[in-house]
Protein backbone atom coordinates (compact mmCIF):
# COMPACT_ATOMS: atom_id res chain seq x y z
CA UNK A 1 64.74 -99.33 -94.00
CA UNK A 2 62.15 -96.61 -94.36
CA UNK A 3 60.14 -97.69 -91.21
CA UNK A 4 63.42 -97.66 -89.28
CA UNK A 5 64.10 -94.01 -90.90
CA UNK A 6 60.94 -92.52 -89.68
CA UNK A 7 61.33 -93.90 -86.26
CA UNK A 8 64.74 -93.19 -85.33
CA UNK A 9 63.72 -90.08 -85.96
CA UNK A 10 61.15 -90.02 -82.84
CA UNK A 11 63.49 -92.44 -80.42
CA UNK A 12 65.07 -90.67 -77.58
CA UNK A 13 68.17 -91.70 -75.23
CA UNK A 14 66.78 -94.73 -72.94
CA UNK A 15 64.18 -96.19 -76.01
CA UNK A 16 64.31 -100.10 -76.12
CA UNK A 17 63.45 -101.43 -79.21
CA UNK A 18 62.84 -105.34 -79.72
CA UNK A 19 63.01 -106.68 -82.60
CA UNK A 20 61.27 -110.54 -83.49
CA UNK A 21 60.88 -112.41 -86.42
CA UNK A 22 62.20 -115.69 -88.23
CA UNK A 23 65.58 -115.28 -89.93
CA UNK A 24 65.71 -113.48 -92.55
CA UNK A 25 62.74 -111.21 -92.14
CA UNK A 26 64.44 -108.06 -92.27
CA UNK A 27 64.72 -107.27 -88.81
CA UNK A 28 69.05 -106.16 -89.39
CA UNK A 29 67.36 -103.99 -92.27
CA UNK A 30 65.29 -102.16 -90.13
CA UNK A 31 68.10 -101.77 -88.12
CA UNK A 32 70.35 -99.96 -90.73
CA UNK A 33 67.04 -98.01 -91.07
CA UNK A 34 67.42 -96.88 -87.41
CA UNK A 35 70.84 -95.70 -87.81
CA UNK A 36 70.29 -93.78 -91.25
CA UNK A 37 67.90 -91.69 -89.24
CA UNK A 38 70.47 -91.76 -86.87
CA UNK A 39 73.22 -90.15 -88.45
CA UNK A 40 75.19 -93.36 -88.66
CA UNK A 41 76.24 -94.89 -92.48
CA UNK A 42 73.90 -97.86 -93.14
CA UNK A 43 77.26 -99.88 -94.22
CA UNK A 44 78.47 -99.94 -90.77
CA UNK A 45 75.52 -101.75 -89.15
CA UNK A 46 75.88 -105.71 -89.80
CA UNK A 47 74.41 -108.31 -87.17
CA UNK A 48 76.49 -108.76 -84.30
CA UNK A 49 75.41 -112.34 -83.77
CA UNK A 50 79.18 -113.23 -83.40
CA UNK A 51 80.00 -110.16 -80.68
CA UNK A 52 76.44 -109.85 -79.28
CA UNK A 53 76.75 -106.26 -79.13
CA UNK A 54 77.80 -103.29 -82.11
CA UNK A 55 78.12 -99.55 -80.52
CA UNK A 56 77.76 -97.00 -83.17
CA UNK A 57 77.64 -93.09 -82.11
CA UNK A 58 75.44 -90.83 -83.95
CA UNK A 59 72.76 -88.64 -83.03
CA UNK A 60 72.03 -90.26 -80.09
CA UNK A 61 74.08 -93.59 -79.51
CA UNK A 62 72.63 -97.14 -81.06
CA UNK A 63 73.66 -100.30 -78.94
CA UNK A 64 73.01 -103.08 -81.22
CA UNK A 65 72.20 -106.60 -79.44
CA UNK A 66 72.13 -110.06 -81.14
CA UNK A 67 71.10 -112.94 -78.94
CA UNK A 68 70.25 -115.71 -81.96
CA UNK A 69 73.26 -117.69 -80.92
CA UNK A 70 72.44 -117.12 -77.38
CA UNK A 71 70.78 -120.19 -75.26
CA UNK A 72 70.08 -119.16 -71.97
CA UNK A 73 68.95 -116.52 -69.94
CA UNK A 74 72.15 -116.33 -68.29
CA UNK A 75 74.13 -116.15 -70.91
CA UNK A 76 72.44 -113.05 -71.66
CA UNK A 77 72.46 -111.52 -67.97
CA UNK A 78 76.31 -112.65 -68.22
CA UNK A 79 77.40 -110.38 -71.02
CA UNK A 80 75.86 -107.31 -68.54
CA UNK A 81 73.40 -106.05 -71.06
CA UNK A 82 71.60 -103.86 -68.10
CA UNK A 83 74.33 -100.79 -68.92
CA UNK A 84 72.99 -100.48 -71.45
CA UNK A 85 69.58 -99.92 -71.33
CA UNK A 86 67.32 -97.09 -70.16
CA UNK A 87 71.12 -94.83 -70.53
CA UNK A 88 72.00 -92.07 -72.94
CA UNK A 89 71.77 -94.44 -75.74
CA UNK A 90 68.87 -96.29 -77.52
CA UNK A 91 69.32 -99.98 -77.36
CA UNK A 92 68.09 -102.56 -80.31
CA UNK A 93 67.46 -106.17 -79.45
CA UNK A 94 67.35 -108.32 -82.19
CA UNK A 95 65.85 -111.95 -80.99
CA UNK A 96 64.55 -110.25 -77.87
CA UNK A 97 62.84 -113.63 -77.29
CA UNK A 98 65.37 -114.80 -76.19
CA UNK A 99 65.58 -112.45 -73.25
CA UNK A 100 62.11 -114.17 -71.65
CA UNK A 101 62.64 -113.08 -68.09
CA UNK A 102 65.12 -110.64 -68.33
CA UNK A 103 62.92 -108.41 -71.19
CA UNK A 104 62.41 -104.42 -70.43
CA UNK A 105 58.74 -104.05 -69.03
CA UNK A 106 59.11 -100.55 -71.02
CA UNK A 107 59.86 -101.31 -74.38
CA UNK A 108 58.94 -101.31 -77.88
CA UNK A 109 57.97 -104.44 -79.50
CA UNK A 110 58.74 -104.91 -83.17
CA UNK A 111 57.35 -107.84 -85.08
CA UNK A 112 58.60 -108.71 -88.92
CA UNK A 113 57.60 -112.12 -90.62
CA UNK A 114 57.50 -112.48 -94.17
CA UNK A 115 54.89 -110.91 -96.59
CA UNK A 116 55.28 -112.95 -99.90
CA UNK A 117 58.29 -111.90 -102.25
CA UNK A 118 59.85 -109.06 -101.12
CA UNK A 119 57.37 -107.43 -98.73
CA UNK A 120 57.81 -107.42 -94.73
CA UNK A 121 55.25 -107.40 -92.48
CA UNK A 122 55.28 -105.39 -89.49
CA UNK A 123 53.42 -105.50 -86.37
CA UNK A 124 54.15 -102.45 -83.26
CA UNK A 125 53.13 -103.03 -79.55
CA UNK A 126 54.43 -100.31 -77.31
CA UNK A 127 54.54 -101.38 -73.58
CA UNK A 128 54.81 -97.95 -70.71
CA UNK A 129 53.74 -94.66 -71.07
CA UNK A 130 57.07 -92.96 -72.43
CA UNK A 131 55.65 -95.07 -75.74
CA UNK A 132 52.47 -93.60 -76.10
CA UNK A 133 53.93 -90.86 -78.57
CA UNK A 134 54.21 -93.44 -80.97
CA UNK A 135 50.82 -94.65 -81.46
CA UNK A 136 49.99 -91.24 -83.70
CA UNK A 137 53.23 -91.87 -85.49
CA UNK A 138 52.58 -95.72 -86.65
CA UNK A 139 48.88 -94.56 -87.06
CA UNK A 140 49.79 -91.67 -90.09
CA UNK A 141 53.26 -93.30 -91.14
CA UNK A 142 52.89 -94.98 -94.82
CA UNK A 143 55.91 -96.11 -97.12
């Protein structure tokens, strides 16, 4: 949740973050982390994997994507996702995988996998220039 804090605290309207990782790896977590920084109560964030998309309005709006029960690339161009990138919001993508063709060639790539016990790894690739701001940020940032 801290890492999520500290960057929802440099995301603008139009950010795309995508989040990947094996269940359970924190990645809805970071998520509540996101909207904390956000101005939006942790407690409301839960995975939408049943509704595919959660709207919260805070700061700056937080679309919320789940595609883990999601099988196909239509299925995910079907549910018009598009609206809701690159807008006045910033849009989360949890299993962003899934997305192969359809992905945001400007985005923010998150990757959590387990790091024994409690801990989370964490690995940030930043794809376009309107990301380069963050490469001082995940340089300095320590929980």
């Amino acid at each position: 949740m801290a890492w999520g804090t500290a960057l929802s605290e440099r995301l603008q309207a139009g950010d795309i973050v995508c989040l990947f990782g094996e269940l359970g790896t924190g990645k809805t977590t970071f998520v509540k982390g996101l909207a904390r920084g956000l101005k939006i109560s942790p407690r409301r964030v839960n995975s939408p994997t049943f509704v595919l998309l959660n709207r919260y309005q805070g700061r700056i709006p937080m679309y919320h994507f789940d595609f883990y029960r999601l099988d196909t690339v239509q299925e995910i161009h079907s549910i018009g996702y598009e609206e809701f990138l690159y807008g006045e919001g910033i849009a989360v993508i949890e299993w962003a995988d899934k997305m192969r063709s359809l992905i945001p060639v400007e985005r923010m790539d998150i990757f959590m996998s387990h790091g024994g016990g409690n801990q989370r790894l964490l690995e940030f690739k930043s794809y376009g220039s309107r990301y380069e701001r963050f490469f001082r940020f995940f340089k300095t940032f320590k929980i």
